[in-house]
PDB file of N, CA and C in Angstrom:
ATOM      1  N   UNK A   1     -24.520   3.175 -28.757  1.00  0.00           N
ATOM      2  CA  UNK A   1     -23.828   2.489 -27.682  1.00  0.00           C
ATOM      3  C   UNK A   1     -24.670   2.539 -26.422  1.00  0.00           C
ATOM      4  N   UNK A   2     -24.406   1.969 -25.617  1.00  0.00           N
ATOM      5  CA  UNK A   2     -25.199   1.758 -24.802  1.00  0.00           C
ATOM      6  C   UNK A   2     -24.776   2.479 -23.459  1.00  0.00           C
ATOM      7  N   UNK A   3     -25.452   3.358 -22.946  1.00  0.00           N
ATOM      8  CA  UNK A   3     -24.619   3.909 -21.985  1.00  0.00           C
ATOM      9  C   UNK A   3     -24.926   3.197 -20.305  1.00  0.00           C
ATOM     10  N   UNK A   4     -25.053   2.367 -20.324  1.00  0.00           N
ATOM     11  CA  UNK A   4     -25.776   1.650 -19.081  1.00  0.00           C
ATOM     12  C   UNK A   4     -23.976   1.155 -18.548  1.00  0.00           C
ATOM     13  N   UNK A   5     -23.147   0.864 -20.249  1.00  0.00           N
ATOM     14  CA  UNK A   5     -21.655  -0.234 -19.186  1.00  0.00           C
ATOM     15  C   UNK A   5     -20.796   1.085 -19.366  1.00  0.00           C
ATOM     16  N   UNK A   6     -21.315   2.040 -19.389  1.00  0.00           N
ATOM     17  CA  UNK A   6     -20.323   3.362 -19.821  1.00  0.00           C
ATOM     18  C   UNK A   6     -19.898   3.964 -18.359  1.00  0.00           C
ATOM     19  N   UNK A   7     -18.530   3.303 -18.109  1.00  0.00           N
ATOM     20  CA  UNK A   7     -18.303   4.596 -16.941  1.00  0.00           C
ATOM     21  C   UNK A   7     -16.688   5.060 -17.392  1.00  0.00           C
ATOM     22  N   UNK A   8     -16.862   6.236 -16.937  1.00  0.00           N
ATOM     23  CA  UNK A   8     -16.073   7.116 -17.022  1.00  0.00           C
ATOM     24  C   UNK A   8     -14.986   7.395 -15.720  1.00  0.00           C
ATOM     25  N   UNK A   9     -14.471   6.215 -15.678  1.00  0.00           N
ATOM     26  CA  UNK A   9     -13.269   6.024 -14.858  1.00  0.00           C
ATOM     27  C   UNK A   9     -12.039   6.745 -15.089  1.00  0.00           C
ATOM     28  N   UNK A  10     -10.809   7.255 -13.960  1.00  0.00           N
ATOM     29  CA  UNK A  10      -9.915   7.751 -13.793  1.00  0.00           C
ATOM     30  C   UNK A  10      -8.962   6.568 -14.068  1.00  0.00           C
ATOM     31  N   UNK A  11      -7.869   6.840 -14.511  1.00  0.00           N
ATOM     32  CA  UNK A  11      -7.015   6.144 -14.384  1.00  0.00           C
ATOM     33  C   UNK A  11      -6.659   5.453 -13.618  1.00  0.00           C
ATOM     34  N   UNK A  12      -6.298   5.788 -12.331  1.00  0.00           N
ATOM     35  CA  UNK A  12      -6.143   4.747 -11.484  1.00  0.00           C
ATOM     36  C   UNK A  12      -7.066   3.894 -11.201  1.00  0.00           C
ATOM     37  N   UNK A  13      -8.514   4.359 -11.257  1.00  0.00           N
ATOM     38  CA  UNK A  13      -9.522   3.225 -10.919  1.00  0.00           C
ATOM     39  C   UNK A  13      -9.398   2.000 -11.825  1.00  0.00           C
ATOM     40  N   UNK A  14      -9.059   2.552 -13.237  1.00  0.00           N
ATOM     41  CA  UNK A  14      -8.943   1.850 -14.295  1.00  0.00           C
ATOM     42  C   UNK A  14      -8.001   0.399 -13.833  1.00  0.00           C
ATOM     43  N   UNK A  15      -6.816   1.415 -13.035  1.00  0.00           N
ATOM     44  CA  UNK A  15      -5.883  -0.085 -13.169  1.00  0.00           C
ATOM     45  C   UNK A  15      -6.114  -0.781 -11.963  1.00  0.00           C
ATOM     46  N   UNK A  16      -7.139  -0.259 -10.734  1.00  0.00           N
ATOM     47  CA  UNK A  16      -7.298  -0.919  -9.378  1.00  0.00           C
ATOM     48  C   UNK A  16      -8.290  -1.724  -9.945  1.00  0.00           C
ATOM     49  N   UNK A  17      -9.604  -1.986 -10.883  1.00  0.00           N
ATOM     50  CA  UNK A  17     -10.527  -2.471 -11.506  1.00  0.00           C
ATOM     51  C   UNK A  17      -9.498  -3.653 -12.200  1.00  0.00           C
ATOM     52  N   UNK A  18      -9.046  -3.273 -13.241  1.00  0.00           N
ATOM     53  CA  UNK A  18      -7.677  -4.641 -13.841  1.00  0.00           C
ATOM     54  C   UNK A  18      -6.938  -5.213 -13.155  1.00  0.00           C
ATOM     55  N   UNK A  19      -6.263  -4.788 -11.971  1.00  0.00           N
ATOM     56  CA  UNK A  19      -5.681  -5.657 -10.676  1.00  0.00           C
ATOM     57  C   UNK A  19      -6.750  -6.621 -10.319  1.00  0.00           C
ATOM     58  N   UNK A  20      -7.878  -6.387 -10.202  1.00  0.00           N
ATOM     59  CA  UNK A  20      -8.878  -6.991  -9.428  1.00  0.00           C
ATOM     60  C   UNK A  20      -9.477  -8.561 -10.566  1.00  0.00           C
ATOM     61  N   UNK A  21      -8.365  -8.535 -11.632  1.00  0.00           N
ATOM     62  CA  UNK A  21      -8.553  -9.846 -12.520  1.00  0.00           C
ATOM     63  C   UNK A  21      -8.098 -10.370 -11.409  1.00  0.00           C
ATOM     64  N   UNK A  22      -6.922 -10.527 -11.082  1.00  0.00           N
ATOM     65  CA  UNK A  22      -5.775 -11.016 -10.058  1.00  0.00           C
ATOM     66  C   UNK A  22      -6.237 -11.968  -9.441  1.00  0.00           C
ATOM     67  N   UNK A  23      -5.840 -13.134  -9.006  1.00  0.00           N
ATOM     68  CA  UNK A  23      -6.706 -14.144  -7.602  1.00  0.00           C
ATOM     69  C   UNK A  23      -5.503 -12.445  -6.285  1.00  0.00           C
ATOM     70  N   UNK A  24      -6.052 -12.813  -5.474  1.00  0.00           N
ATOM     71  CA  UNK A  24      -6.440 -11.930  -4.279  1.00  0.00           C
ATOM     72  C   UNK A  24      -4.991 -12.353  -3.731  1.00  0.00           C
ATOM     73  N   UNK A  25      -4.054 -13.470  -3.527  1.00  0.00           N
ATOM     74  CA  UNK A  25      -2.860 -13.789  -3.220  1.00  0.00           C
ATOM     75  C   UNK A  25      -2.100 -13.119  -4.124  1.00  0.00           C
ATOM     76  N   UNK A  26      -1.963 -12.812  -5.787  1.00  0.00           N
ATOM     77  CA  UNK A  26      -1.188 -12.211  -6.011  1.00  0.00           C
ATOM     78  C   UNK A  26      -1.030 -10.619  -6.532  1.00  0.00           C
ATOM     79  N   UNK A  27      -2.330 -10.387  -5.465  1.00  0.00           N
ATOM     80  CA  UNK A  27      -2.246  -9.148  -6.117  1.00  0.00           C
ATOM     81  C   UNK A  27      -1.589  -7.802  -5.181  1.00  0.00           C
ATOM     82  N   UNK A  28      -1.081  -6.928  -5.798  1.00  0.00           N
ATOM     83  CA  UNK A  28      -0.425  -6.125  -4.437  1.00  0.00           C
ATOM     84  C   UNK A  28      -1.820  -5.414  -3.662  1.00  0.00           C
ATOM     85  N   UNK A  29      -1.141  -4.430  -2.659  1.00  0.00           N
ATOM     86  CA  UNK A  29      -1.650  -3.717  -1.989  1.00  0.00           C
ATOM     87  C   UNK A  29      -2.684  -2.867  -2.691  1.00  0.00           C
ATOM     88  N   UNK A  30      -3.977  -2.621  -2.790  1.00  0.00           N
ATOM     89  CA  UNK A  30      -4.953  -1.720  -3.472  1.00  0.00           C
ATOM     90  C   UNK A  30      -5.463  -0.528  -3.117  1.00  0.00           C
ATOM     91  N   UNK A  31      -5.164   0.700  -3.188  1.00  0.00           N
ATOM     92  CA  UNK A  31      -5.310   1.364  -2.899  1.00  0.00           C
ATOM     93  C   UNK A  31      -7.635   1.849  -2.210  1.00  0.00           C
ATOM     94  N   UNK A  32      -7.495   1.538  -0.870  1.00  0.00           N
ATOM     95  CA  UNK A  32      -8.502   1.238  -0.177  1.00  0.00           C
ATOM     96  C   UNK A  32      -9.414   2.532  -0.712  1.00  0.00           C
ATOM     97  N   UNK A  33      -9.446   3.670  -1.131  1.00  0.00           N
ATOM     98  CA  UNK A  33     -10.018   4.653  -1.531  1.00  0.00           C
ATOM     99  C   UNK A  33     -11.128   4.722  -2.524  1.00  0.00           C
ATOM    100  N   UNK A  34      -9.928   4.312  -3.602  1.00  0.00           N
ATOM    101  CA  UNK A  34     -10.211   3.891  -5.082  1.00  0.00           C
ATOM    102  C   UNK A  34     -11.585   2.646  -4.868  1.00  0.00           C
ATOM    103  N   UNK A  35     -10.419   1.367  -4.310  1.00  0.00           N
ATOM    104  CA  UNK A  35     -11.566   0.406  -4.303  1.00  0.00           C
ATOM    105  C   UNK A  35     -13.089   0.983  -4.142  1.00  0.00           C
ATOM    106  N   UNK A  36     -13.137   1.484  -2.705  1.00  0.00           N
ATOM    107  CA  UNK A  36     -14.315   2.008  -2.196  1.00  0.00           C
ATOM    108  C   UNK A  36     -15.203   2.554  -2.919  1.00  0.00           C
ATOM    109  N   UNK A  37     -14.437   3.645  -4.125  1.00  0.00           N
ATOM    110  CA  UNK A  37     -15.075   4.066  -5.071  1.00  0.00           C
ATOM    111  C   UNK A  37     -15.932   3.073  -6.394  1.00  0.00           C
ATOM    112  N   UNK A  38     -14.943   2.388  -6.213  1.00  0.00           N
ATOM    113  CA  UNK A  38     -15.866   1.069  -7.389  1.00  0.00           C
ATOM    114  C   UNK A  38     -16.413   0.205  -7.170  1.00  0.00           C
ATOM    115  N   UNK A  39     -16.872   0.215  -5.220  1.00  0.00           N
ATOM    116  CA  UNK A  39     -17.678  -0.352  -4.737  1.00  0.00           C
ATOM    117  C   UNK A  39     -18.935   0.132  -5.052  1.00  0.00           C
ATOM    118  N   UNK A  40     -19.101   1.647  -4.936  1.00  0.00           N
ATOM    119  CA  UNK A  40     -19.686   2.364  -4.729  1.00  0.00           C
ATOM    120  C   UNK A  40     -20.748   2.857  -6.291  1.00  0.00           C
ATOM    121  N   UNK A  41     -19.532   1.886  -7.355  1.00  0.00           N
ATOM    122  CA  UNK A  41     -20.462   2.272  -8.616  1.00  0.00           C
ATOM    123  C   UNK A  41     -20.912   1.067  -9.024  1.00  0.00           C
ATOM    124  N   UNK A  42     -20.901  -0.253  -7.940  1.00  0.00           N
ATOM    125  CA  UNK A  42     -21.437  -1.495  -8.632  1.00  0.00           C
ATOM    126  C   UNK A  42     -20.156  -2.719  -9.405  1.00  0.00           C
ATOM    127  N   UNK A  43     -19.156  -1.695  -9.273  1.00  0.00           N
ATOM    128  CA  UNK A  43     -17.884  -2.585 -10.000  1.00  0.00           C
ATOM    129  C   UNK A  43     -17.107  -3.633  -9.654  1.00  0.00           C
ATOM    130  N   UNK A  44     -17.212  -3.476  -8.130  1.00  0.00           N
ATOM    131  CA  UNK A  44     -16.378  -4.141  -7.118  1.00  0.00           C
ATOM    132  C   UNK A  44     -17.435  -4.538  -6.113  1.00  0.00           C
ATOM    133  N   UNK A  45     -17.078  -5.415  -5.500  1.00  0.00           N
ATOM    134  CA  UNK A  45     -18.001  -5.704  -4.113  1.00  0.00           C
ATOM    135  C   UNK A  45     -16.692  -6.534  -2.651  1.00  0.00           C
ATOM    136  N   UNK A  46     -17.223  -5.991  -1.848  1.00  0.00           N
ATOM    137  CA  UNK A  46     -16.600  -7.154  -0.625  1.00  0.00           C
ATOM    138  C   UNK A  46     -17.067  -8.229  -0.282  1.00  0.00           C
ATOM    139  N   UNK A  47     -16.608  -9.474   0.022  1.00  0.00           N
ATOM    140  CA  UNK A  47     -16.568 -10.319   0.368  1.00  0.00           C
ATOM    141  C   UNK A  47     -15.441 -11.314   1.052  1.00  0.00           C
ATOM    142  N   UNK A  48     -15.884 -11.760   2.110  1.00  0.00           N
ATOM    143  CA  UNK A  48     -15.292 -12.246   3.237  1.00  0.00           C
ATOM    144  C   UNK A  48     -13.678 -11.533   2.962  1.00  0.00           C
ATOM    145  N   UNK A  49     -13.945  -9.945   3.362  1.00  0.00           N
ATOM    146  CA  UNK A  49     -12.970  -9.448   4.134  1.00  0.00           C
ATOM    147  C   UNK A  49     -12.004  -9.325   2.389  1.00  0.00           C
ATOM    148  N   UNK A  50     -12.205  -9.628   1.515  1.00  0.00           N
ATOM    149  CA  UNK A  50     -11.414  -9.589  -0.098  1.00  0.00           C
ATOM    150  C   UNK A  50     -12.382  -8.683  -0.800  1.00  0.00           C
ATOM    151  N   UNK A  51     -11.860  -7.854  -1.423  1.00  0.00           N
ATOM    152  CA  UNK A  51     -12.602  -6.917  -2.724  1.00  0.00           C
ATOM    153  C   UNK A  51     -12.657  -8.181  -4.098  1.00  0.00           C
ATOM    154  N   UNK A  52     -13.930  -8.205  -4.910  1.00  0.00           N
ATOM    155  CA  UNK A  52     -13.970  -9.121  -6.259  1.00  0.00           C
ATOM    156  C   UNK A  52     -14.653  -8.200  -6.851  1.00  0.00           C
ATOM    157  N   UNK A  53     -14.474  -8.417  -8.255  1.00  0.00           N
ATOM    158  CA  UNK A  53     -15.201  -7.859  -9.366  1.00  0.00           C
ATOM    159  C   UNK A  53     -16.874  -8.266  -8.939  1.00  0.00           C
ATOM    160  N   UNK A  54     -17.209  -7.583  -9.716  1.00  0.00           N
ATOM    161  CA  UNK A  54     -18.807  -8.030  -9.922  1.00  0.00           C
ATOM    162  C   UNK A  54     -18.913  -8.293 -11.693  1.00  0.00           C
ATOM    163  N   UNK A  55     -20.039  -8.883 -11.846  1.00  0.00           N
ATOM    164  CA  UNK A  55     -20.287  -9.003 -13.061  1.00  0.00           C
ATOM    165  C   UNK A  55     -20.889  -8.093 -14.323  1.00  0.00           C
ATOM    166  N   UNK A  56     -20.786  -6.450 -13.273  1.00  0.00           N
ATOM    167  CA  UNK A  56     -20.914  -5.146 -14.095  1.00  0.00           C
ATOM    168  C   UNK A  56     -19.442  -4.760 -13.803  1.00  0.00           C
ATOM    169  N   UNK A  57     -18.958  -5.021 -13.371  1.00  0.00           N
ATOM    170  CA  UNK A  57     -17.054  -4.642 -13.216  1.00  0.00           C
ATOM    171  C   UNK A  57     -16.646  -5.501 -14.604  1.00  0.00           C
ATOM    172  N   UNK A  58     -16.833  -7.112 -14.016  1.00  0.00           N
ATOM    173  CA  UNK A  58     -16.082  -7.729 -15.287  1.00  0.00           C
ATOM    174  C   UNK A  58     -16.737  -7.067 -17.053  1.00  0.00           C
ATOM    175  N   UNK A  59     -17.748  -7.141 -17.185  1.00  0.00           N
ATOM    176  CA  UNK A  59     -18.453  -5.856 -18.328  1.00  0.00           C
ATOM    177  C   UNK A  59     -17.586  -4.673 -18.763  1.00  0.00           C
ATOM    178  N   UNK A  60     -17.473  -3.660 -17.814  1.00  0.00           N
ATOM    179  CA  UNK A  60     -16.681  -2.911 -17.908  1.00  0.00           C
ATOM    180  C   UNK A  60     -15.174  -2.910 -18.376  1.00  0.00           C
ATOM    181  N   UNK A  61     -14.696  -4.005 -18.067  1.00  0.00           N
ATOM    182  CA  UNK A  61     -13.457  -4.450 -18.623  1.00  0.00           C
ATOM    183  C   UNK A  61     -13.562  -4.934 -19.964  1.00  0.00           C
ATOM    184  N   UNK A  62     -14.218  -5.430 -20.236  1.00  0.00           N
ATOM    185  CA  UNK A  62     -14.412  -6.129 -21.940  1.00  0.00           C
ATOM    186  C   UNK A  62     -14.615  -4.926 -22.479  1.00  0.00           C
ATOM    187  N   UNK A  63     -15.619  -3.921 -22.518  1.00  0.00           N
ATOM    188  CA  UNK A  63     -15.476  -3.064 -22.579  1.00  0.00           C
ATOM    189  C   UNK A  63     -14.725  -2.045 -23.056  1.00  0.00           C
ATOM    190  N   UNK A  64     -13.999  -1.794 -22.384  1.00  0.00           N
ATOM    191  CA  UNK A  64     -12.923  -0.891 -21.808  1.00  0.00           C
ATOM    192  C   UNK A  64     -13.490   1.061 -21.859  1.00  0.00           C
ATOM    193  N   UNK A  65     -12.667   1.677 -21.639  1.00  0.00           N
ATOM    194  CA  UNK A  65     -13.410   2.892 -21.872  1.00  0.00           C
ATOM    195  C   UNK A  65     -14.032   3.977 -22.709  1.00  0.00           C
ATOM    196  N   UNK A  66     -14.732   4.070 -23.133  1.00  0.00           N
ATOM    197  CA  UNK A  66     -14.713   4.963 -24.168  1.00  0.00           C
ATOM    198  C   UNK A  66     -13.598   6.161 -24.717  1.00  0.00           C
ATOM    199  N   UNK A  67     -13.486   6.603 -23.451  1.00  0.00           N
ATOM    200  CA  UNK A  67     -12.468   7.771 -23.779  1.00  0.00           C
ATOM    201  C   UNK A  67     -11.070   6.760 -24.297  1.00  0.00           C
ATOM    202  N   UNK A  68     -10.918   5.891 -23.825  1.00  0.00           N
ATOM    203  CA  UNK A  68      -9.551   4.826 -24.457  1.00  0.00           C
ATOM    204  C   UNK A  68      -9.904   4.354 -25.822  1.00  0.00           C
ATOM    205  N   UNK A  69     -11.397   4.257 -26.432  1.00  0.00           N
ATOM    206  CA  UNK A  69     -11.644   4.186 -27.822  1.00  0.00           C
ATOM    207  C   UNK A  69     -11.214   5.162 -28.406  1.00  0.00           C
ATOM    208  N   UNK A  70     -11.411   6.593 -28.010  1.00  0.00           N
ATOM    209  CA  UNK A  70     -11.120   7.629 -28.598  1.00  0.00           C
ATOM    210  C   UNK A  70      -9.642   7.835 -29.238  1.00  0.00           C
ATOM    211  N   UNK A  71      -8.997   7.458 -27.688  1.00  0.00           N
ATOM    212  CA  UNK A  71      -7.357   7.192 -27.991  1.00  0.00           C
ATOM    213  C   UNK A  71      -7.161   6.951 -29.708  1.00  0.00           C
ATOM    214  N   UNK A  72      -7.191   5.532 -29.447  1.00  0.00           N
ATOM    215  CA  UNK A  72      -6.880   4.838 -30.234  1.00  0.00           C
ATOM    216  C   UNK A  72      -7.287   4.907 -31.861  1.00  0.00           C
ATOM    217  N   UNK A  73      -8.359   5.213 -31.549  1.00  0.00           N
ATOM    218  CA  UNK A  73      -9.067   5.547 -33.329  1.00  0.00           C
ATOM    219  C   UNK A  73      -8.487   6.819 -33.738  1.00  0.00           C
TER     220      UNK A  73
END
């Protein structure tokens, strides 16, 4: 596997990262912390004043987490 789309996200980042499918009108309030944090790993970016995925965020979502593979198998 490739560990380059491997991150090892918390839960909540998990679901502030999946909110961020959302168009930006319907999404609630995001916890400004978190975001910051998945700015900070390439996942998220700002723009004009709105948080968007990036195209190593959207990755990450197809993805999903390893430890959530584990779950499941």
């Amino acid at each position: 596997m490739n560990a380059e789309f491997d991150h090892d996200l918390s839960t909540c980042q998990w679901e502030v990262l999946k909110a961020l499918r959302l168009p930006a009108a319907k999404r609630r309030a995001l916890n400004r912390l978190i975001v910051d944090q998945l700015v900070a790993l390439g996942l998220a970016a700002w723009a004009d004043d709105q948080v968007m995925l990036t195209e190593e965020g959207r990755k990450a979502l197809v993805r999903g987490s390893f430890r959530l593979w584990d779950v499941a198998a």
